[in-house]
C-alpha atoms as a PDB file:
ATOM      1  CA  UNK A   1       0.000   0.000   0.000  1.00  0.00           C
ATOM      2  CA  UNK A   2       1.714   3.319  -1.366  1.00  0.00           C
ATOM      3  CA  UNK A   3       1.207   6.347   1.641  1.00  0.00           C
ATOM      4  CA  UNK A   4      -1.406   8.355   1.392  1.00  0.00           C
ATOM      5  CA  UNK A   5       0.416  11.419   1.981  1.00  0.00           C
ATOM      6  CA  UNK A   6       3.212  11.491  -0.308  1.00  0.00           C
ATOM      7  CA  UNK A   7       1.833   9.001  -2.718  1.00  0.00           C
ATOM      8  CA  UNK A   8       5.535   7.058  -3.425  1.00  0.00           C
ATOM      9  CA  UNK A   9       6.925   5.415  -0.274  1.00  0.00           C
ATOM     10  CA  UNK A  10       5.382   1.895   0.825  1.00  0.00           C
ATOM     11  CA  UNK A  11       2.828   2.952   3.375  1.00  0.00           C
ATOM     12  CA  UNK A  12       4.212   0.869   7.323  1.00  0.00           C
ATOM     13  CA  UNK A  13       2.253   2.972   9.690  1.00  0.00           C
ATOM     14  CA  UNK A  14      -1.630   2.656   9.688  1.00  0.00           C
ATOM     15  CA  UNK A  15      -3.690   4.073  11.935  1.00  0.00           C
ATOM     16  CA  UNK A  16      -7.823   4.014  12.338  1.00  0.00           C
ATOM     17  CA  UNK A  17      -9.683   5.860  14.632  1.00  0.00           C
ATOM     18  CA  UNK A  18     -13.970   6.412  15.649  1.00  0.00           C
ATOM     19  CA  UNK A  19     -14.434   9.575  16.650  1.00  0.00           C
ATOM     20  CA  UNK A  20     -18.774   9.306  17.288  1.00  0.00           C
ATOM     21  CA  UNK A  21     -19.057   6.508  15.160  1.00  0.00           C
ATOM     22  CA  UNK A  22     -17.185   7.535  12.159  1.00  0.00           C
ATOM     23  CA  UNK A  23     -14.496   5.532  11.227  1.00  0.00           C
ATOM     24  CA  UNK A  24     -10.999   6.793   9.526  1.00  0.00           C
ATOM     25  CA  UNK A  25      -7.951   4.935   8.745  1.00  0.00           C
ATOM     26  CA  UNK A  26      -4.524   6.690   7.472  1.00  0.00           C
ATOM     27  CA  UNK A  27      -1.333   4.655   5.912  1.00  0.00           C
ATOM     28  CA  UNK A  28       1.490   6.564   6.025  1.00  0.00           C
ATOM     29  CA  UNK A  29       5.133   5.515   5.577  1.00  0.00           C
ATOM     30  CA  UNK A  30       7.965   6.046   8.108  1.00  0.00           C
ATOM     31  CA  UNK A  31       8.765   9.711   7.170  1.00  0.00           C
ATOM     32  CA  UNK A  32       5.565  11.033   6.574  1.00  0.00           C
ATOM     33  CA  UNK A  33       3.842   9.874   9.699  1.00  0.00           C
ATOM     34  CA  UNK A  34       7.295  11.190  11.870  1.00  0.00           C
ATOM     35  CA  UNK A  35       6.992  14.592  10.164  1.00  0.00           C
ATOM     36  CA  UNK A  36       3.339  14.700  10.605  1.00  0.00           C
ATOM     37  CA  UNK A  37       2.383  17.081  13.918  1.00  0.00           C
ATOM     38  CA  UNK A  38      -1.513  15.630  13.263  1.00  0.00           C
ATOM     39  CA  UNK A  39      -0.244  12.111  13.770  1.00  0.00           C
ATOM     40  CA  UNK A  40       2.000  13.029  16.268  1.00  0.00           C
ATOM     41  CA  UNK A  41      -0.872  14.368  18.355  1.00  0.00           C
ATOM     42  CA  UNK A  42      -2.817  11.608  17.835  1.00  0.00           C
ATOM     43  CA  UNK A  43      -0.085   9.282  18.803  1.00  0.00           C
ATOM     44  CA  UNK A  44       0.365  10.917  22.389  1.00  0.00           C
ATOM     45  CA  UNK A  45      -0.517   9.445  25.140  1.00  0.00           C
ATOM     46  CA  UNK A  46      -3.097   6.404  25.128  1.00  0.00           C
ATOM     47  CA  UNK A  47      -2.997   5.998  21.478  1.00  0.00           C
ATOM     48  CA  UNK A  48       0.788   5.397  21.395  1.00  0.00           C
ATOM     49  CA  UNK A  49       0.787   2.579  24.004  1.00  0.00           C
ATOM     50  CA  UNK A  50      -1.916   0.591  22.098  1.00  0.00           C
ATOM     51  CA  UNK A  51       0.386   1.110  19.073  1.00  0.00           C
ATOM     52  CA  UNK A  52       2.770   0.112  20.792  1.00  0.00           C
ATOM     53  CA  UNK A  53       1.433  -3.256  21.836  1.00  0.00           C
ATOM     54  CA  UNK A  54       0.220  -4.134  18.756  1.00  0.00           C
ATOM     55  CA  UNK A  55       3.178  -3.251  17.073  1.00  0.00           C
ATOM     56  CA  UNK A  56       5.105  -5.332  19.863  1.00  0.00           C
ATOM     57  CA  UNK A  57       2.978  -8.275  19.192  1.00  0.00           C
ATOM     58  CA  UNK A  58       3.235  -8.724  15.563  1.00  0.00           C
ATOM     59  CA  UNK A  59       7.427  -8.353  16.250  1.00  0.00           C
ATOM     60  CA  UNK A  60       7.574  -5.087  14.475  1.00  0.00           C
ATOM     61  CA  UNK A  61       7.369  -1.451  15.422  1.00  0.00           C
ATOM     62  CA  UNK A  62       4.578   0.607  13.729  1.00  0.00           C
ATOM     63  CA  UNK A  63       7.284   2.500  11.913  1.00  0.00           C
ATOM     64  CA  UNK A  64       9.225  -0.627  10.368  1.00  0.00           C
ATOM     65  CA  UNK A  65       8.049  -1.900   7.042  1.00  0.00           C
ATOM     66  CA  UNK A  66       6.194  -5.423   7.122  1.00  0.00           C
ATOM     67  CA  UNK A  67       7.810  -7.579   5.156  1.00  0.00           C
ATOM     68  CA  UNK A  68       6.819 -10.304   2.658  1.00  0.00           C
ATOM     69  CA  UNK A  69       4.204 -10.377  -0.047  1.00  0.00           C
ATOM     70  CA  UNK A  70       3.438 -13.617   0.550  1.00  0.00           C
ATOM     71  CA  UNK A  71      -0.547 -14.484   0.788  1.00  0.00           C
ATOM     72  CA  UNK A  72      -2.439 -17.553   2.291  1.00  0.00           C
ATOM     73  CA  UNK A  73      -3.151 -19.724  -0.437  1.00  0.00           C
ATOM     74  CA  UNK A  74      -7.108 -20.287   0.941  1.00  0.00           C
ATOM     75  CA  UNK A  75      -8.210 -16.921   1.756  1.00  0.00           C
ATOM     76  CA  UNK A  76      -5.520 -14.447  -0.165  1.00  0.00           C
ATOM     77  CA  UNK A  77      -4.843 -12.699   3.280  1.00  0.00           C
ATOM     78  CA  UNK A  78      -1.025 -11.365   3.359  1.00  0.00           C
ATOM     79  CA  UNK A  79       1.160 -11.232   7.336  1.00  0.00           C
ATOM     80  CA  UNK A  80       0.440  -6.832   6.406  1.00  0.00           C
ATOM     81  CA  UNK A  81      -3.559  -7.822   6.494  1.00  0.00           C
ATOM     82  CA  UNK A  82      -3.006 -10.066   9.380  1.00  0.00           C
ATOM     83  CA  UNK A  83      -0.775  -7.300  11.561  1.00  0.00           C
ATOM     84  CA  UNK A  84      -3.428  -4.297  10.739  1.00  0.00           C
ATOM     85  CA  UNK A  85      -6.699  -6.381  11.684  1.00  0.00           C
ATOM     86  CA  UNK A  86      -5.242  -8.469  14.292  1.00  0.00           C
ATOM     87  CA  UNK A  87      -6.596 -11.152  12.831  1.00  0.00           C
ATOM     88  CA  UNK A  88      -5.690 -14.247  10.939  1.00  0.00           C
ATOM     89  CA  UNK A  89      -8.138 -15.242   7.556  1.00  0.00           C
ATOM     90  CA  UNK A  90      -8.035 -18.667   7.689  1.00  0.00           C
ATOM     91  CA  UNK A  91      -7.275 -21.399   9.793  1.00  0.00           C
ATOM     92  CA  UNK A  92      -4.471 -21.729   6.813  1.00  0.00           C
ATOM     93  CA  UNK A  93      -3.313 -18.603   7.407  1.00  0.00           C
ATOM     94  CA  UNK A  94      -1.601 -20.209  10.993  1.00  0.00           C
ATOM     95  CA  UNK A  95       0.289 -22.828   8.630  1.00  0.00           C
ATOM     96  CA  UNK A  96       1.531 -20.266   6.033  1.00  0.00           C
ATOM     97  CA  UNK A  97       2.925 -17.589   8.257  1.00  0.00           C
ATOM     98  CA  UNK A  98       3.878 -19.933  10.965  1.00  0.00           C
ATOM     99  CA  UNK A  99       7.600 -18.241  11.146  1.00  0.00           C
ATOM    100  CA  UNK A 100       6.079 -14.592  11.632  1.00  0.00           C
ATOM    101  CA  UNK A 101       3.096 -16.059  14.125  1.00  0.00           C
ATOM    102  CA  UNK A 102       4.805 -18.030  16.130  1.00  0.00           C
ATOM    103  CA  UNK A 103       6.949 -15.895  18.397  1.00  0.00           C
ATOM    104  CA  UNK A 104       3.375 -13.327  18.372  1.00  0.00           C
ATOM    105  CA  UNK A 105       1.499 -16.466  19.780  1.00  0.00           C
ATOM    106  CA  UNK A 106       3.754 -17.542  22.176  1.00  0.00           C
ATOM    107  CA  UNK A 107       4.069 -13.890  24.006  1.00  0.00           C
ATOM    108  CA  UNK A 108       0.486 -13.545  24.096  1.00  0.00           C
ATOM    109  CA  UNK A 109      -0.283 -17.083  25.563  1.00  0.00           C
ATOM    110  CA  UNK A 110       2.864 -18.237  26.871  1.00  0.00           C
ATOM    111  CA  UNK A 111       3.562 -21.196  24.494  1.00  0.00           C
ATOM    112  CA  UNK A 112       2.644 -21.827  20.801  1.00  0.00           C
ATOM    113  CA  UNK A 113       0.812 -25.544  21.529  1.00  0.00           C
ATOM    114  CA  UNK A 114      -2.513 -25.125  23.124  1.00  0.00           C
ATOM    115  CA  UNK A 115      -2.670 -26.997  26.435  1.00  0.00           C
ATOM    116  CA  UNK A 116      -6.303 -26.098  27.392  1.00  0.00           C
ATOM    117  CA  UNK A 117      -8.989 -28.012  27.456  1.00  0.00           C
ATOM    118  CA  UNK A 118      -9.650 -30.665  24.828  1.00  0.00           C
ATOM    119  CA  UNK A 119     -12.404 -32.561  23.317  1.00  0.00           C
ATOM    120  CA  UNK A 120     -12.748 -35.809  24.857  1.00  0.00           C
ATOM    121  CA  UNK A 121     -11.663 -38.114  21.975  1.00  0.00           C
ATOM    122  CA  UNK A 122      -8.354 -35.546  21.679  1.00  0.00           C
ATOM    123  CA  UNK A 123      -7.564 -35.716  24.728  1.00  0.00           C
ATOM    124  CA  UNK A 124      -5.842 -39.308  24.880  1.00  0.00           C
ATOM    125  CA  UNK A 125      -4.196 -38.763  21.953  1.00  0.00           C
ATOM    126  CA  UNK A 126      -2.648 -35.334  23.512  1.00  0.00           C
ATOM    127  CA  UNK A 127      -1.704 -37.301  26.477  1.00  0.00           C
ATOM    128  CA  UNK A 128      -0.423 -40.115  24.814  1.00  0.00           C
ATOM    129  CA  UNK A 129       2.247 -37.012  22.652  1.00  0.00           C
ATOM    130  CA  UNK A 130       3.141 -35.527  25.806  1.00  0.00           C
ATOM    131  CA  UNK A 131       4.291 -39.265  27.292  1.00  0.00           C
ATOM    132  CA  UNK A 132       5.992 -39.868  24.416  1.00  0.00           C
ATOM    133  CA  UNK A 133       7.582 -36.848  24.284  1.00  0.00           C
ATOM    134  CA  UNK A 134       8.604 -36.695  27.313  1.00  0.00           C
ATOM    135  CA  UNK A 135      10.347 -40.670  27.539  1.00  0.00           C
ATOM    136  CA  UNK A 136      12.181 -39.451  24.544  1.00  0.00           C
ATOM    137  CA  UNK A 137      14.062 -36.934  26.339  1.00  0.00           C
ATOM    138  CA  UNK A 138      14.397 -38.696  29.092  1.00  0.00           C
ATOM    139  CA  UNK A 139      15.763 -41.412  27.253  1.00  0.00           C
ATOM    140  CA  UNK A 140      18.366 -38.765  25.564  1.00  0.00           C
ATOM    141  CA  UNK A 141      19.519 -38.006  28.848  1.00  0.00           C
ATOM    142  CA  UNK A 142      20.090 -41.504  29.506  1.00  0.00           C
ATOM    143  CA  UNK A 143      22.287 -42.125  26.833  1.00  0.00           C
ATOM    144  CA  UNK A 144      23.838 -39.039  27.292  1.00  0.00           C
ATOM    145  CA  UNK A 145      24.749 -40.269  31.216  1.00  0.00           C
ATOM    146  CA  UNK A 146      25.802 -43.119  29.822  1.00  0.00           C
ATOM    147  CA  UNK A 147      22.958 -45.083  31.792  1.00  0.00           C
ATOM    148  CA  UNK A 148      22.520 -47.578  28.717  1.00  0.00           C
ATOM    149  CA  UNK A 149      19.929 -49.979  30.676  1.00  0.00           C
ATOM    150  CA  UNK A 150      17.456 -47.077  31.706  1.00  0.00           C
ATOM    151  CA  UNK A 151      17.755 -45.996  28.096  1.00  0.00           C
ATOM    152  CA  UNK A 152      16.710 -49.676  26.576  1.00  0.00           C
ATOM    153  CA  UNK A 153      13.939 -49.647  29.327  1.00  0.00           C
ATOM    154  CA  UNK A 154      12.767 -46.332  27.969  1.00  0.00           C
ATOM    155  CA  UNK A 155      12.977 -47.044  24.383  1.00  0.00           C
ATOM    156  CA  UNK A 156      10.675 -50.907  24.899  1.00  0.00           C
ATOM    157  CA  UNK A 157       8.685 -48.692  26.716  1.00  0.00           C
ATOM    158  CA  UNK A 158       8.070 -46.035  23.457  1.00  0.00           C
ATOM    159  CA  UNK A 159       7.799 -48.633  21.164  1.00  0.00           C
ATOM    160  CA  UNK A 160       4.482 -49.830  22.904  1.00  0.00           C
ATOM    161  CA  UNK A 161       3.225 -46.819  23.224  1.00  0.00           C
ATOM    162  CA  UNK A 162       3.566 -46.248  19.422  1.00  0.00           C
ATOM    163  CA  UNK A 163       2.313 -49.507  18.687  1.00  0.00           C
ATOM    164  CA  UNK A 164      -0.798 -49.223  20.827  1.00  0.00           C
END
């Protein structure tokens, strides 16, 4: 998206605001919105901390340029959609900007795998990749300890559990 103030530089800042129900948005790129006084009134105060966070949760500062091009090959939604809305498309759109997700997710919820609740018939099999998960590195450390009979114990012990 070219700025809409000096109509060449790729616009990185964007901004919407409801002032009694009508709704305005502004792109702007880096020097444009920094020379701006309008935009740097509106940016004091209030308005610059929730910039702030969302710009800290999508790992870029308001002011840097987005990135990629790349879109979600289900719903066309691009990681520059994604960062202004706040919101992902598809359920797609988690697979094809895992990279640029990931670290977003796991500030916001404290880890990238969900570990809430699950439906009933998920939540053996969730269980049973946690166990196994969890006798494989234990099993590592074994070997690495040199403790060669706790690490055959562990590794009959994953075998059944991947047969089951």
């Amino acid at each position: 998206m070219v700025c809409k103030k000096c109509g060449k530089n790729e616009a990185s800042v964007y901004m919407r605001r409801t002032i009694n129900g009508e709704s305005s948005e502004i792109a702007l790129c880096r020097e444009c919105a920094e020379s701006d006084p309008e935009v740097k009134k509106m940016m004091k105060g209030s308005m610059a901390d929730e910039l702030n966070f969302f710009g800290s949760l999508f790992d870029f500062p308001m002011t840097r340029s987005i990135g990629s091009r790349t879109k979600c090959p289900l719903c066309g939604s691009s990681y520059e959609d994604i960062a202004r809305s706040g919101k992902v498309g598809c359920a797609r759109c988690y697979d094809t900007f895992k990279n640029e997700l990931s670290s977003s997710i796991a500030r916001l919820h404290g880890n990238v795998r969900h570990t809430g609740r699950a439906p009933a018939g998920r939540r053996a099999e969730h269980e049973r990749a946690d166990k196994l998960k969890r006798l494989r590195e234990e099993q590592k450390a074994a070997i690495a300890s040199e403790d060669f009979e706790r690490a055959a114990a562990l590794r009959d012990e994953i075998r059944a559990l991947e047969n089951e």
